[in-house]
Protein backbone atom coordinates (compact mmCIF):
# COMPACT_ATOMS: atom_id res chain seq x y z
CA UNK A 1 -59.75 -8.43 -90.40
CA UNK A 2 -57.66 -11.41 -90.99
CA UNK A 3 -58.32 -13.89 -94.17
CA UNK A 4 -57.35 -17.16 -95.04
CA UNK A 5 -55.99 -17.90 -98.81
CA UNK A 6 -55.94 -20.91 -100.84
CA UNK A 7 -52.96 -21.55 -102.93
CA UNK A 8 -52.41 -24.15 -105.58
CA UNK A 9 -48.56 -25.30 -105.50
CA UNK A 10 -48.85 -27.47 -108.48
CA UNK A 11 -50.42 -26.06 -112.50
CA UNK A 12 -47.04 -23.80 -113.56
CA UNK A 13 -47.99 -20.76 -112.42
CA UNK A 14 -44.51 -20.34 -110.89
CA UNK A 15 -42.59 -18.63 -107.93
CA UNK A 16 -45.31 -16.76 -105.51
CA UNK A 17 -45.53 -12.58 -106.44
CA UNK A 18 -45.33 -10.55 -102.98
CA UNK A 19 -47.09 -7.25 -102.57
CA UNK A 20 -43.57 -4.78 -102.21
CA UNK A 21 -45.04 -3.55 -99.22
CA UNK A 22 -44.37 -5.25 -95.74
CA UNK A 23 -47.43 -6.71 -94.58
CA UNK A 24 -47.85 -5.67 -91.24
CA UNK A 25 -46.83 -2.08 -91.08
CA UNK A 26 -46.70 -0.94 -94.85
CA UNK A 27 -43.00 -0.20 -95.49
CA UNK A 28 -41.58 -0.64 -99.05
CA UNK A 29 -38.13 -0.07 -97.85
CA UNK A 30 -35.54 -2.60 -96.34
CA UNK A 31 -37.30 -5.29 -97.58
CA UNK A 32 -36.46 -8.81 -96.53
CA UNK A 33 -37.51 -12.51 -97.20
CA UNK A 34 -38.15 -14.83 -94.19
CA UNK A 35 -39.02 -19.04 -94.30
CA UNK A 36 -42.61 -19.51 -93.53
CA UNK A 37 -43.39 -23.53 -93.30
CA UNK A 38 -45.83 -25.44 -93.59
CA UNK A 39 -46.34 -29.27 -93.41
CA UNK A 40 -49.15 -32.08 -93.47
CA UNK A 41 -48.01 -35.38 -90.78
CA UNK A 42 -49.91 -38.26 -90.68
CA UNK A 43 -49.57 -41.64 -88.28
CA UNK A 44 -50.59 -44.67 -89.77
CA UNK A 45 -50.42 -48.59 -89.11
CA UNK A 46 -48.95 -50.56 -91.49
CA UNK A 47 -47.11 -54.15 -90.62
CA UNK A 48 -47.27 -54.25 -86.59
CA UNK A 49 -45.49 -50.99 -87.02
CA UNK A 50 -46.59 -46.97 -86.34
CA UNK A 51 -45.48 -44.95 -89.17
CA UNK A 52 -45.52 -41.10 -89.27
CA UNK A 53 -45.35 -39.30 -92.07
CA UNK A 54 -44.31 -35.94 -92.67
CA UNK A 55 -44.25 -33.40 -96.20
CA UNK A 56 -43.11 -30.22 -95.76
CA UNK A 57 -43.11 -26.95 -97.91
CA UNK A 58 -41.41 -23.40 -97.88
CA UNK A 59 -42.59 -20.14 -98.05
CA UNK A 60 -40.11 -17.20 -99.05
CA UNK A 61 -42.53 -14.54 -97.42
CA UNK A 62 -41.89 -10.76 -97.70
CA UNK A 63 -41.88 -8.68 -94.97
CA UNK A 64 -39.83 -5.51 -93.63
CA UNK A 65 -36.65 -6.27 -91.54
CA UNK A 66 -37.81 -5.12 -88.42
CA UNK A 67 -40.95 -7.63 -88.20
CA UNK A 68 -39.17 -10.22 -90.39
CA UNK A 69 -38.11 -12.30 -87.06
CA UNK A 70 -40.85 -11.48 -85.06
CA UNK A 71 -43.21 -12.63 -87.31
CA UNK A 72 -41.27 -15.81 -87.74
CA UNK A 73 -40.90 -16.68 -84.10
CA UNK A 74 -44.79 -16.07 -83.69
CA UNK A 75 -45.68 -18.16 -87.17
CA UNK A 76 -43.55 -20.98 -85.65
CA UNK A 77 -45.34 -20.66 -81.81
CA UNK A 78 -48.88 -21.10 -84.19
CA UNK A 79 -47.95 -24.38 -86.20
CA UNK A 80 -50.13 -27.12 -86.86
CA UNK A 81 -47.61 -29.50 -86.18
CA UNK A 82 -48.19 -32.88 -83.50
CA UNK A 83 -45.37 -31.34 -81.16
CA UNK A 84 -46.50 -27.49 -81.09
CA UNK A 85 -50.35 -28.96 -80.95
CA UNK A 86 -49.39 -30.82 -77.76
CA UNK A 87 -48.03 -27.90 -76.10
CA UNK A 88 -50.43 -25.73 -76.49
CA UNK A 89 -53.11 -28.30 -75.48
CA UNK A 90 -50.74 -28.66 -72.21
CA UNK A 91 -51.10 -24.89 -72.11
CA UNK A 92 -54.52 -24.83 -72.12
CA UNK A 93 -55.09 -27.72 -69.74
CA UNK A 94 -53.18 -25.62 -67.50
CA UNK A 95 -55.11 -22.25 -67.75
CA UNK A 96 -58.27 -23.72 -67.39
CA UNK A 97 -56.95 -25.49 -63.77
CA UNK A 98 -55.98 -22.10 -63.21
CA UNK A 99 -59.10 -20.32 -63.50
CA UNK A 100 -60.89 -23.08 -61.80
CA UNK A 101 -58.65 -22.36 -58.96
CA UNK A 102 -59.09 -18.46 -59.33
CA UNK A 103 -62.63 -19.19 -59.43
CA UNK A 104 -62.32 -21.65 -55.65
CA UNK A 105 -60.55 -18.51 -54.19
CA UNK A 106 -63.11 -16.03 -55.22
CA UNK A 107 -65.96 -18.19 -53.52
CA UNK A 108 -63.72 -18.75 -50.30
CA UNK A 109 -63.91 -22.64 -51.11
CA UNK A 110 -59.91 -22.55 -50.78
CA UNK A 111 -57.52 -20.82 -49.38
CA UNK A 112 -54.68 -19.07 -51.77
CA UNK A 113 -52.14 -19.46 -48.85
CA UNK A 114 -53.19 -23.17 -47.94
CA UNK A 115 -53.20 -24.14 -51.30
CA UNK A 116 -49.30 -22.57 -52.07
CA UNK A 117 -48.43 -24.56 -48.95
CA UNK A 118 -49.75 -27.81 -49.86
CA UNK A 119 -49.04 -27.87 -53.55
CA UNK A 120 -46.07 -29.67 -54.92
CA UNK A 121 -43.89 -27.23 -56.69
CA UNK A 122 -43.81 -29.18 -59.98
CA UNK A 123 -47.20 -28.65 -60.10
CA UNK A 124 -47.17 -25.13 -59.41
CA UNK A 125 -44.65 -24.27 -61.89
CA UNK A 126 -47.05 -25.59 -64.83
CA UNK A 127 -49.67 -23.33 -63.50
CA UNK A 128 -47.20 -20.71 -63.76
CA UNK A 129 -46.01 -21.88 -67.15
CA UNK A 130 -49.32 -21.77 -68.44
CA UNK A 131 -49.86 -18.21 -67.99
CA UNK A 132 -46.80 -17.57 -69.61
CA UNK A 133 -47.81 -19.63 -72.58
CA UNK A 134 -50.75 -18.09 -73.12
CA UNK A 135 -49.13 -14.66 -73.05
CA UNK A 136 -47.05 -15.93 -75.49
CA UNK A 137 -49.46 -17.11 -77.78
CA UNK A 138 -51.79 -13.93 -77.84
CA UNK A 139 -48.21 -12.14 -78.74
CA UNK A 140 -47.65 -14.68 -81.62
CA UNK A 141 -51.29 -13.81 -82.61
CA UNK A 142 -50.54 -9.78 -82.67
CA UNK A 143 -47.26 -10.01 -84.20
CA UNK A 144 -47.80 -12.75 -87.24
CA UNK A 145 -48.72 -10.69 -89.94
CA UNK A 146 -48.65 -13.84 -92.60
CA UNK A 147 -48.90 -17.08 -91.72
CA UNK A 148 -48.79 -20.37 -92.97
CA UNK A 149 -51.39 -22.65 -91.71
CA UNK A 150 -51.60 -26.28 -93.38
CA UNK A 151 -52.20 -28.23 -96.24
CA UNK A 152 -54.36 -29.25 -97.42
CA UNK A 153 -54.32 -33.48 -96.57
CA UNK A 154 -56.21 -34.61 -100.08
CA UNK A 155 -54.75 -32.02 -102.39
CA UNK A 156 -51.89 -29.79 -103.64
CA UNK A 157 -53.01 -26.84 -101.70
CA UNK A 158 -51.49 -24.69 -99.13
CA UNK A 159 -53.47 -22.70 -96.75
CA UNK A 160 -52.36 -19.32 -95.97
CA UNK A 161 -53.66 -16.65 -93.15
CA UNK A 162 -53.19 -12.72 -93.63
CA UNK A 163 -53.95 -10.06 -90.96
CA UNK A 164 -54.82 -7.62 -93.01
CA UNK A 165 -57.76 -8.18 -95.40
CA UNK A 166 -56.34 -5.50 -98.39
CA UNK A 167 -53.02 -7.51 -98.33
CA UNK A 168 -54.46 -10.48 -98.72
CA UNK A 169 -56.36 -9.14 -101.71
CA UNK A 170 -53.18 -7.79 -103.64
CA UNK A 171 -51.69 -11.04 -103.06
CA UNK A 172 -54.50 -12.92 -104.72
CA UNK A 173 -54.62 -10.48 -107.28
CA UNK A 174 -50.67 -10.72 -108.08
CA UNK A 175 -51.22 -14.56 -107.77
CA UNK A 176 -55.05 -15.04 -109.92
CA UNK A 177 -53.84 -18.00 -111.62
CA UNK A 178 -52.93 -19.82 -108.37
CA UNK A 179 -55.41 -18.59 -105.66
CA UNK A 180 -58.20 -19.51 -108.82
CA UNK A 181 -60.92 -21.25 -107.61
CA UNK A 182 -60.66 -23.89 -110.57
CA UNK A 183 -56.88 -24.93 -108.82
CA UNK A 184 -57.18 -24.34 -105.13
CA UNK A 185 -61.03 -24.45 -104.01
CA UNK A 186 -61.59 -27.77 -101.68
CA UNK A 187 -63.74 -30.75 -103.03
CA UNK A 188 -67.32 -31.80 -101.94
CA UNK A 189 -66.51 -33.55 -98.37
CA UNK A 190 -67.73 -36.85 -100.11
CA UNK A 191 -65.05 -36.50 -102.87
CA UNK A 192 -62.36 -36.48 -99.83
CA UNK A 193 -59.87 -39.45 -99.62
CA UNK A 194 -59.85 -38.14 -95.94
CA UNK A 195 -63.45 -38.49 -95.23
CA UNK A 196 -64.07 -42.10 -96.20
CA UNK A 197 -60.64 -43.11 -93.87
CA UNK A 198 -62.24 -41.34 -91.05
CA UNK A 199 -65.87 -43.26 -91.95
CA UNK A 200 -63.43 -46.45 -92.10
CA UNK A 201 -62.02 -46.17 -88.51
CA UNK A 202 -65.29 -45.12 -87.01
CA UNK A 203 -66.76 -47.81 -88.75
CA UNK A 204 -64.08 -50.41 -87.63
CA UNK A 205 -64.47 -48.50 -83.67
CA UNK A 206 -68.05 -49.48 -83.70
CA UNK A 207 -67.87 -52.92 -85.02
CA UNK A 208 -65.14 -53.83 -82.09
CA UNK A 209 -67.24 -52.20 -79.38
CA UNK A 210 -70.28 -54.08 -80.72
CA UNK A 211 -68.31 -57.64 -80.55
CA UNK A 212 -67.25 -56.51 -76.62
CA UNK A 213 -70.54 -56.03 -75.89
CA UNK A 214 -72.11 -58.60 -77.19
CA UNK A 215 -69.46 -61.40 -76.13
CA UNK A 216 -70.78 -64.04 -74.14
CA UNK A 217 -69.06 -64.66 -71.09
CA UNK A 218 -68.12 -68.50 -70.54
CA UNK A 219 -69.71 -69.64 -67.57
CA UNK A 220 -67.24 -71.03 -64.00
CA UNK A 221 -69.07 -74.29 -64.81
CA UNK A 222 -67.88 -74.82 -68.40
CA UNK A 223 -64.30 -73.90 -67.77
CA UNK A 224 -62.11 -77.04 -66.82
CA UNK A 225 -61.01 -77.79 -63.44
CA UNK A 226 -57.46 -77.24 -62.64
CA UNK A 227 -55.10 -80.18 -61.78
CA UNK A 228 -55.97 -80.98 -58.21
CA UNK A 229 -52.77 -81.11 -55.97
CA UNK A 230 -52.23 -82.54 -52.85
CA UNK A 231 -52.63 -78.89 -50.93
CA UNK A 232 -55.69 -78.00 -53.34
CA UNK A 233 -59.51 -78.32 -52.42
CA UNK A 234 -61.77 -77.13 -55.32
CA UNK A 235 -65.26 -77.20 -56.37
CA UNK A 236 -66.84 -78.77 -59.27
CA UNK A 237 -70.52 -78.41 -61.11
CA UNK A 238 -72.24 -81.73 -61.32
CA UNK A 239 -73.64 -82.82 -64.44
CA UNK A 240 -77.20 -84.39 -64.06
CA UNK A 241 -75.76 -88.00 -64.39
CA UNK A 242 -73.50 -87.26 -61.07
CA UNK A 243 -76.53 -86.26 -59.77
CA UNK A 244 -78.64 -89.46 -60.47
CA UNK A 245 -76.07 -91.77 -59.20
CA UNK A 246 -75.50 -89.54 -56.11
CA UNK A 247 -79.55 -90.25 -55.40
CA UNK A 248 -79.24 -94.04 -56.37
CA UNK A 249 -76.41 -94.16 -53.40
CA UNK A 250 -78.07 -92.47 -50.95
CA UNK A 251 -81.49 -94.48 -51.80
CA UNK A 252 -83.68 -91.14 -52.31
């Protein structure tokens, strides 16, 4: 059963102590160390300009050499990052058109062969490529024995997720002083720098929606008329005294 684990980078508890056993199939031989990253981005408006912000960190994680790479490639597929989050939204987008469409053919409400006929290819190639992006992802998800996930956006924390549940446990016990819950345990969700920005821009969302809805619309009769040209016939609201004088012409 897979656990997550807190870790406090900052207090001076030094380098990170590694179980000397690889963590996804036990080995204590042919040991190697593999990058793991992690990193918190951020997109912010400052000045008329969009500013993103990005602060990374590095993992030397231990692991045997023959899962060293795999686990690697798979950690990498499983980022939190804006690019790899994008992807595998496009991914997903793409499966669930799929099994929409698996779902038409099943009822008879389309036709498999009409519909390969009448596609564009583009758009049957990111069906395709969906499938084999999800097949990729469930193999990152087998083959990632230690992984690391985020960090944490209001403090000095770094998230880390273990397949195996007594791994995890040596690792916090070769690491007490900086998997403590005095160092690395989240604050009350009030006590977040990140809660009251997202309470700001919701806040600032609902005040601009509430001035849309509520704007008056400036009647056609209080705008002013355009120029008149020679070419241009336009009407014009009366007033009540154009009115009056109209009725004093006319003799009504």
């Amino acid at each position: 059963m897979a656990e997550t684990v807190r870790i406090a980078m900052t207090g001076g508890h030094g380098p990170l102590k590694w179980p000397q056993r690889c963590p996804r199939c036990g080995a204590s031989s042919d040991l190697i160390y593999f990058d793991g990253r992690v990193a918190r981005e951020s997109v912010s408006l400052g000045l008329g300009v969009w500013r993103f912000r990005r602060y990374s960190l590095t993992f030397s994680i231990l692991t045997c050499r023959r899962h060293a790479l795999a686990n690697e490639l798979g950690a990498a597929l499983l980022a939190r990052g804006m690019v790899m989050m994008l992807l595998r939204g496009l991914i997903y987008i793409s499966l669930s058109l799929s099994l929409i469409l698996v779902f038409l053919f099943a009822t008879g409400a389309r036709a498999p062969t009409e519909f390969a006929h009448t596609t564009p290819a583009p758009f049957l190639g990111y069906l395709v490529a969906g499938w084999c992006g999800t097949g990729l992802l469930l193999w990152a998800r087998r083959v990632t024995a230690v992984r690391p996930v985020r960090l944490d956006p209001d403090q000095d924390v770094a998230v880390l997720r273990f397949a195996d549940e007594k791994y995890a446990r040596d690792f916090k016990k070769a690491n007490s002083k900086a998997t403590s819950k005095a160092l690395s345990d989240p604050p009350i969700f009030f006590a977040r720098a990140s809660f009251w920005k997202t309470v700001l821009v919701i806040a600032l969302v609902a005040f601009i929606a509430h001035k849309v809805a509520h704007a008056t619309p400036q009647s056609h009769c209080e705008r002013a008329p355009p120029r008149p040209r020679s070419s241009d016939y336009y009407w014009s609201c009366p007033g009540p005294a154009a009115l009056a004088n109209s009725a004093r012409v006319t003799g009504r």
